[in-house]
C-alpha atoms as a PDB file:
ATOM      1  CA  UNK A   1       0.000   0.000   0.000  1.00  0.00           C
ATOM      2  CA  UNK A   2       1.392   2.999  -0.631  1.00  0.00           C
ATOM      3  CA  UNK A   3      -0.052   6.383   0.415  1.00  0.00           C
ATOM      4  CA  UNK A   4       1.064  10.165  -0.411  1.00  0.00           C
ATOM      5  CA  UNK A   5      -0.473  13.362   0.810  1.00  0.00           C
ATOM      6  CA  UNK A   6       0.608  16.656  -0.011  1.00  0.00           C
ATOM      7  CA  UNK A   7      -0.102  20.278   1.494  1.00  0.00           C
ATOM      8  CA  UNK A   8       0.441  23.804  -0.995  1.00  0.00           C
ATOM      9  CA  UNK A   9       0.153  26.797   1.385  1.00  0.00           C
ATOM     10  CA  UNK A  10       0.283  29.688  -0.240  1.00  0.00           C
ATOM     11  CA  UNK A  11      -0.258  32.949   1.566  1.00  0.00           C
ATOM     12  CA  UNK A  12       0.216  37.172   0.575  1.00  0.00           C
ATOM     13  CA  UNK A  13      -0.348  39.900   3.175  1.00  0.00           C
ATOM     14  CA  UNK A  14       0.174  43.321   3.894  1.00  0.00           C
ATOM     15  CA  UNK A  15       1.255  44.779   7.366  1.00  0.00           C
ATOM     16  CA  UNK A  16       1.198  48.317   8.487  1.00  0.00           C
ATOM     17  CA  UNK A  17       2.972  49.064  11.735  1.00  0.00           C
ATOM     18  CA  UNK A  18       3.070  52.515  13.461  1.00  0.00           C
ATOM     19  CA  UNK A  19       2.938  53.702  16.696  1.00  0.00           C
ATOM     20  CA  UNK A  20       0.793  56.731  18.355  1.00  0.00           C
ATOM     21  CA  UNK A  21       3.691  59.107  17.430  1.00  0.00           C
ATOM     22  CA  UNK A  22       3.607  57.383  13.834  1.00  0.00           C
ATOM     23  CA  UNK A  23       6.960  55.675  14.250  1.00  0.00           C
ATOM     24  CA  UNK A  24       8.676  52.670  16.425  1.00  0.00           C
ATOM     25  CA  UNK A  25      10.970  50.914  17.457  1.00  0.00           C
ATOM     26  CA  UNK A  26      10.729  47.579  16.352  1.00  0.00           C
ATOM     27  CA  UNK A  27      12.617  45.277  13.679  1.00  0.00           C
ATOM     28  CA  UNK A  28       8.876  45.072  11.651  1.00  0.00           C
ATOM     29  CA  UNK A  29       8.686  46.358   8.869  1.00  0.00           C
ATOM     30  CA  UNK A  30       5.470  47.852   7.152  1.00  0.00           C
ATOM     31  CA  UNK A  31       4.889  46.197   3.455  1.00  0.00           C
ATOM     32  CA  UNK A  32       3.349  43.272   1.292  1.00  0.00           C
ATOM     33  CA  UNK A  33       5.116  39.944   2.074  1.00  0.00           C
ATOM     34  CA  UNK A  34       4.427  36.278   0.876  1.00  0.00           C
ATOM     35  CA  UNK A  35       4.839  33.430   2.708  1.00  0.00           C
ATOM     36  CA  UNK A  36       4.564  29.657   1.315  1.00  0.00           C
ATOM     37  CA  UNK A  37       4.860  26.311   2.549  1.00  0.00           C
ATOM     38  CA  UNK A  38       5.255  22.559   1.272  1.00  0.00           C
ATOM     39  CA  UNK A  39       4.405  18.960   3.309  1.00  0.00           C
ATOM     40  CA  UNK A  40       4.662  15.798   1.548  1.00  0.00           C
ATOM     41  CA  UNK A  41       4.314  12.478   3.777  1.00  0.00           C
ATOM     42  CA  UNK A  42       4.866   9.151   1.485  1.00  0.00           C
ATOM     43  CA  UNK A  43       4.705   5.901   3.029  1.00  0.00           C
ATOM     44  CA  UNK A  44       4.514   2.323   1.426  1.00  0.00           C
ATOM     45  CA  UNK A  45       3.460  -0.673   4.040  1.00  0.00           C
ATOM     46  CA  UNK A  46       3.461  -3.948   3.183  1.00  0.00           C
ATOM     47  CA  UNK A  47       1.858  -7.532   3.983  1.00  0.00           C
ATOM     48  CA  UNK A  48       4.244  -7.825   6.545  1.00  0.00           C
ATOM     49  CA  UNK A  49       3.113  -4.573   8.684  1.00  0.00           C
ATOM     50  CA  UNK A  50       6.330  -2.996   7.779  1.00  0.00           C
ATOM     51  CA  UNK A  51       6.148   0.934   6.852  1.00  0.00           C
ATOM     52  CA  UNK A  52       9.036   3.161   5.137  1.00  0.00           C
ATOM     53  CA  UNK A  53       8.399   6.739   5.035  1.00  0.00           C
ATOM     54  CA  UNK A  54       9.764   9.993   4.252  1.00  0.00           C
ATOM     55  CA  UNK A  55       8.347  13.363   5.289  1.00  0.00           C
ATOM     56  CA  UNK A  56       9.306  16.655   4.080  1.00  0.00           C
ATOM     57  CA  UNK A  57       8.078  20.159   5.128  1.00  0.00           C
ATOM     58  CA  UNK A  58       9.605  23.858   3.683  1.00  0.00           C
ATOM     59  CA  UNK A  59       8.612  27.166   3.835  1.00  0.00           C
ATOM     60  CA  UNK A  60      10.000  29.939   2.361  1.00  0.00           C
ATOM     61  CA  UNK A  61       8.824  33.579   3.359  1.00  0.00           C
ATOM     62  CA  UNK A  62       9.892  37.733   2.511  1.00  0.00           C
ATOM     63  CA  UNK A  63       9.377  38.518   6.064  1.00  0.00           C
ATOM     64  CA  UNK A  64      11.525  38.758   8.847  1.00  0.00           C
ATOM     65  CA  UNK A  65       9.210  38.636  11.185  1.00  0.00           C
ATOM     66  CA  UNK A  66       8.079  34.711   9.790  1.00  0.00           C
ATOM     67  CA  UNK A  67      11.843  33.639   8.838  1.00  0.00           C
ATOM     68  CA  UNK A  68      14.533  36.014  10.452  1.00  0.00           C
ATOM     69  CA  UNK A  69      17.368  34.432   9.114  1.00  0.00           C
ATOM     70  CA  UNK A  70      17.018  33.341   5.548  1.00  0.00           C
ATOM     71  CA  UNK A  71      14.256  33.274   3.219  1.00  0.00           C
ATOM     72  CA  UNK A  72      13.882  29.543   3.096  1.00  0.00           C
ATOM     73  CA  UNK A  73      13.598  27.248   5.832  1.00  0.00           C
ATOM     74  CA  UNK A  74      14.085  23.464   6.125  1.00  0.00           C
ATOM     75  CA  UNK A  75      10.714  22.990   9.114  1.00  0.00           C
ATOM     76  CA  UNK A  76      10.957  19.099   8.843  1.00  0.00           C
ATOM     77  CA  UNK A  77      12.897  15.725   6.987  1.00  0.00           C
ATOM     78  CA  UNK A  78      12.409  12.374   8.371  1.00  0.00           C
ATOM     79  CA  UNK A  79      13.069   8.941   6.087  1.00  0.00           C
ATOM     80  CA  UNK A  80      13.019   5.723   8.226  1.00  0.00           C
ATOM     81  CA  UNK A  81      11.342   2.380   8.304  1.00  0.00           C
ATOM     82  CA  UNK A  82       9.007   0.594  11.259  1.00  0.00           C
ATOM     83  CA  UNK A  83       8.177  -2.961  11.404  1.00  0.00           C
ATOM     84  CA  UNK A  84       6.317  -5.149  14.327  1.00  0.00           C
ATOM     85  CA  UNK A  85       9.665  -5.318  16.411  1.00  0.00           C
ATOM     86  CA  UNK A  86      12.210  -2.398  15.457  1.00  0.00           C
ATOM     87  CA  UNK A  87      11.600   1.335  14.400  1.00  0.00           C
ATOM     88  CA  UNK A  88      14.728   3.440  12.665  1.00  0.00           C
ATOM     89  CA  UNK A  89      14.791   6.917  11.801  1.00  0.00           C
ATOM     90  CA  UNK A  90      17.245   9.681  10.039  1.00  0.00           C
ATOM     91  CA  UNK A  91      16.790  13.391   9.970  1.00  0.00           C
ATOM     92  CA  UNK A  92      14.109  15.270  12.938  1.00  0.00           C
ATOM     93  CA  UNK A  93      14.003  12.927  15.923  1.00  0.00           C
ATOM     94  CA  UNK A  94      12.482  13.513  19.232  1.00  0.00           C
ATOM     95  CA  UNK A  95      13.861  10.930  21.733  1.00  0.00           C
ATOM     96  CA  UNK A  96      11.490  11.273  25.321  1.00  0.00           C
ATOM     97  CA  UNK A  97      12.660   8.540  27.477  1.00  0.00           C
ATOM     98  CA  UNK A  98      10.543   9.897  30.457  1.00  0.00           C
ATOM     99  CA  UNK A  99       8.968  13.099  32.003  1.00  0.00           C
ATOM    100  CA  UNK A 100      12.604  13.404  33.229  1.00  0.00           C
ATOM    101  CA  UNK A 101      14.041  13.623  29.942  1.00  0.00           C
ATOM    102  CA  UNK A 102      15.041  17.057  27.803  1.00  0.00           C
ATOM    103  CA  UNK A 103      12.671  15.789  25.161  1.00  0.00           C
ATOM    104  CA  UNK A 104      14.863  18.074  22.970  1.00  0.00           C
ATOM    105  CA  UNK A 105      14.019  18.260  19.207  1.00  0.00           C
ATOM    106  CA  UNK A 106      17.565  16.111  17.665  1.00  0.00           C
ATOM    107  CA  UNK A 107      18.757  16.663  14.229  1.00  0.00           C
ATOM    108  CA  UNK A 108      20.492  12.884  13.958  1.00  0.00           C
ATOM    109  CA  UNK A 109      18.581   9.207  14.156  1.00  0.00           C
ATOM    110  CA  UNK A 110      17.292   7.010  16.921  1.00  0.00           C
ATOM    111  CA  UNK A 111      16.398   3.551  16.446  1.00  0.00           C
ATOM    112  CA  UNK A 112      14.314   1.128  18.519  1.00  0.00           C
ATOM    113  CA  UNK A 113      14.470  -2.790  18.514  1.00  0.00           C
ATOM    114  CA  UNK A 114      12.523  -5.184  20.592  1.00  0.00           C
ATOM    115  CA  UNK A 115      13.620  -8.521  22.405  1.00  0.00           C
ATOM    116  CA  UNK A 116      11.265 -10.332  23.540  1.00  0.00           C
ATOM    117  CA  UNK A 117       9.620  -8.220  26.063  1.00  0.00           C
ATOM    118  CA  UNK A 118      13.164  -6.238  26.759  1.00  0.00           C
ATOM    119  CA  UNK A 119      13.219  -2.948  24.390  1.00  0.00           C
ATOM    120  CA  UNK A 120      16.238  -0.995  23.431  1.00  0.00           C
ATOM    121  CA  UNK A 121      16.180   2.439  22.103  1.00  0.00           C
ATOM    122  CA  UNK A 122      19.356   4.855  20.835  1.00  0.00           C
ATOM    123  CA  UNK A 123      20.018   7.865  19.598  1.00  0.00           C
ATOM    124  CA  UNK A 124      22.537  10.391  18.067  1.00  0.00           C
ATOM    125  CA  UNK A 125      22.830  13.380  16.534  1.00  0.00           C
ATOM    126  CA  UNK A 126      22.776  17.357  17.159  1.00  0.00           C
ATOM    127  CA  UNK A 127      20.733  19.934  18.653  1.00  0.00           C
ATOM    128  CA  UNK A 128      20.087  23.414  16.480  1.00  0.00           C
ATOM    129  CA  UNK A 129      17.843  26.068  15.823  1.00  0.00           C
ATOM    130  CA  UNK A 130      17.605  24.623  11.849  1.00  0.00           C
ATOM    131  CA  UNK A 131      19.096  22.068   9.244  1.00  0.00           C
ATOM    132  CA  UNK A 132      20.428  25.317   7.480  1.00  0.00           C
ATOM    133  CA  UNK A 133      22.658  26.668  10.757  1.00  0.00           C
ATOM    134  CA  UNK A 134      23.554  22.952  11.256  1.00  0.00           C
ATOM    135  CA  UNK A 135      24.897  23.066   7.629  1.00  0.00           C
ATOM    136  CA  UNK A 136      26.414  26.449   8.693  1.00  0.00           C
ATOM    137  CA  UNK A 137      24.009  28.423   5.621  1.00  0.00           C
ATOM    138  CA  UNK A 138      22.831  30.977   7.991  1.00  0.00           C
ATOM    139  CA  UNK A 139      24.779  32.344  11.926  1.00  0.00           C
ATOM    140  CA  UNK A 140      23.703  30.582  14.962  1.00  0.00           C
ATOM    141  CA  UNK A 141      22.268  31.986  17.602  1.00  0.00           C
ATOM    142  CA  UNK A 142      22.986  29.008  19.829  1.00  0.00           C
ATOM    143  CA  UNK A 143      25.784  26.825  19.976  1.00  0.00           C
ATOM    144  CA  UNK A 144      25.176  23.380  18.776  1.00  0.00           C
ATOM    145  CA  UNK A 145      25.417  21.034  20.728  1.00  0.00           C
ATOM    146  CA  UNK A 146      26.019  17.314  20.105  1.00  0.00           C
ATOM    147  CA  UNK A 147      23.837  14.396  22.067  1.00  0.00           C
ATOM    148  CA  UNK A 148      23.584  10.794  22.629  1.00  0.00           C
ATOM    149  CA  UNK A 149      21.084   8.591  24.681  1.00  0.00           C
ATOM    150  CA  UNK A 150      20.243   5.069  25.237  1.00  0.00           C
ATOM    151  CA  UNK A 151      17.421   3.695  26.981  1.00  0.00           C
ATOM    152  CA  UNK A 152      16.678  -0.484  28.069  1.00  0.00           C
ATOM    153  CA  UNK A 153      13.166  -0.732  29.013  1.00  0.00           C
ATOM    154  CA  UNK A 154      11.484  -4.199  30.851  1.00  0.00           C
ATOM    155  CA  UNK A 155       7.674  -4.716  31.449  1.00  0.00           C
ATOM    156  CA  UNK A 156       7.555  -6.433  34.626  1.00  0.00           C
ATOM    157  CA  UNK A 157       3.794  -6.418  34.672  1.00  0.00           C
ATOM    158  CA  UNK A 158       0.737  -4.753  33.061  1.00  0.00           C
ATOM    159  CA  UNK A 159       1.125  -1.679  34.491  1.00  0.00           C
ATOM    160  CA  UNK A 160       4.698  -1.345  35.205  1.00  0.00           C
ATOM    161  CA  UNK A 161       8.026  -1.272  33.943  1.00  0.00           C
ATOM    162  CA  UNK A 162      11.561  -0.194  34.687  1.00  0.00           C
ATOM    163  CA  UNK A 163      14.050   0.866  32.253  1.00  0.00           C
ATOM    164  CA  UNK A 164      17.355   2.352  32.644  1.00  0.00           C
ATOM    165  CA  UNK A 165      19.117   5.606  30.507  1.00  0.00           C
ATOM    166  CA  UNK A 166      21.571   7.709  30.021  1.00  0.00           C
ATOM    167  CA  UNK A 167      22.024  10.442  28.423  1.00  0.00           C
ATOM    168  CA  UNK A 168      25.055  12.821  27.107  1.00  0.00           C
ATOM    169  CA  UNK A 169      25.633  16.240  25.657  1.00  0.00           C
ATOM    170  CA  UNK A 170      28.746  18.286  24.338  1.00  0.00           C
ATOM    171  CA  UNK A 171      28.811  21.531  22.953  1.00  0.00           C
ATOM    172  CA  UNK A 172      30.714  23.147  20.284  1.00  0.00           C
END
């Protein structure tokens, strides 16, 4: 099975900013601006419950006050494949091993695999604003900052489990 959905947005507006004394102090700017945005999600399953997918999602925008930095913008890339007993995963990952965790958004991959009733999850990568200041197209405004994390989880009954992590971060 194979499914594909696809989203145009395509938007044009006009802003006028002044202040009581007819000036202000602000980085808006008054003007007509455009602003558009493209999502694809594909995914093919087969008879064997296993899914590959790749998601995309751009926008590119005249105004500052949408995109600051650069007039196009990478929002989202995934490409990875899930089955019944592993799940793998390159490009935006979100690794959330508990309500401890950073749940920080991870440019990188993670990867889960099940034994038995024992499940192991990883992940690598870096943390930045965008794919473009990761690929050093636009200045950061953060440093980046590298991460790893692992994570063994065990049912021990319906309602609970125990699992172990750990978690590291460097920054450049």
């Amino acid at each position: 099975t194979v499914q594909w959905q696809n989203e145009i947005d395509l938007n044009w507006y006009s802003t006028d900013i002044t202040g009581v004394t007819g000036t202000t102090v602000t980085p808006l700017q008054s003007g007509t601006y455009t602003k558009s945005e493209y999502k694809t999600d594909l995914r093919k399953s087969d008879e064997n419950e296993r899914t590959n997918f790749f998601q995309f999602d751009v926008m590119n925008a005249n105004d500052k006050s949408v995109l600051s930095n650069n007039y196009t913008q990478i929002n989202n890339f995934q490409i990875g494949r899930s089955a019944e007993d592993y799940y793998a995963t390159f490009g935006n990952v979100s690794p959330n091993f508990s309500t401890l965790s950073t749940s920080q958004a991870v440019r990188g991959v993670l990867g889960q695999k099940l034994f038995n009733d024992l499940l192991f999850t990883a992940y690598g990568g870096i943390v930045t604003d965008s794919w473009e200041t990761a690929t050093n197209q636009t200045l950061r405004r953060q440093a980046i900052r590298d991460v790893y994390g692992a994570k063994l989880e065990k049912n021990l009954a319906d309602n609970l489990k125990i699992y172990f992590t750990s978690q590291t971060a460097r920054e450049e």
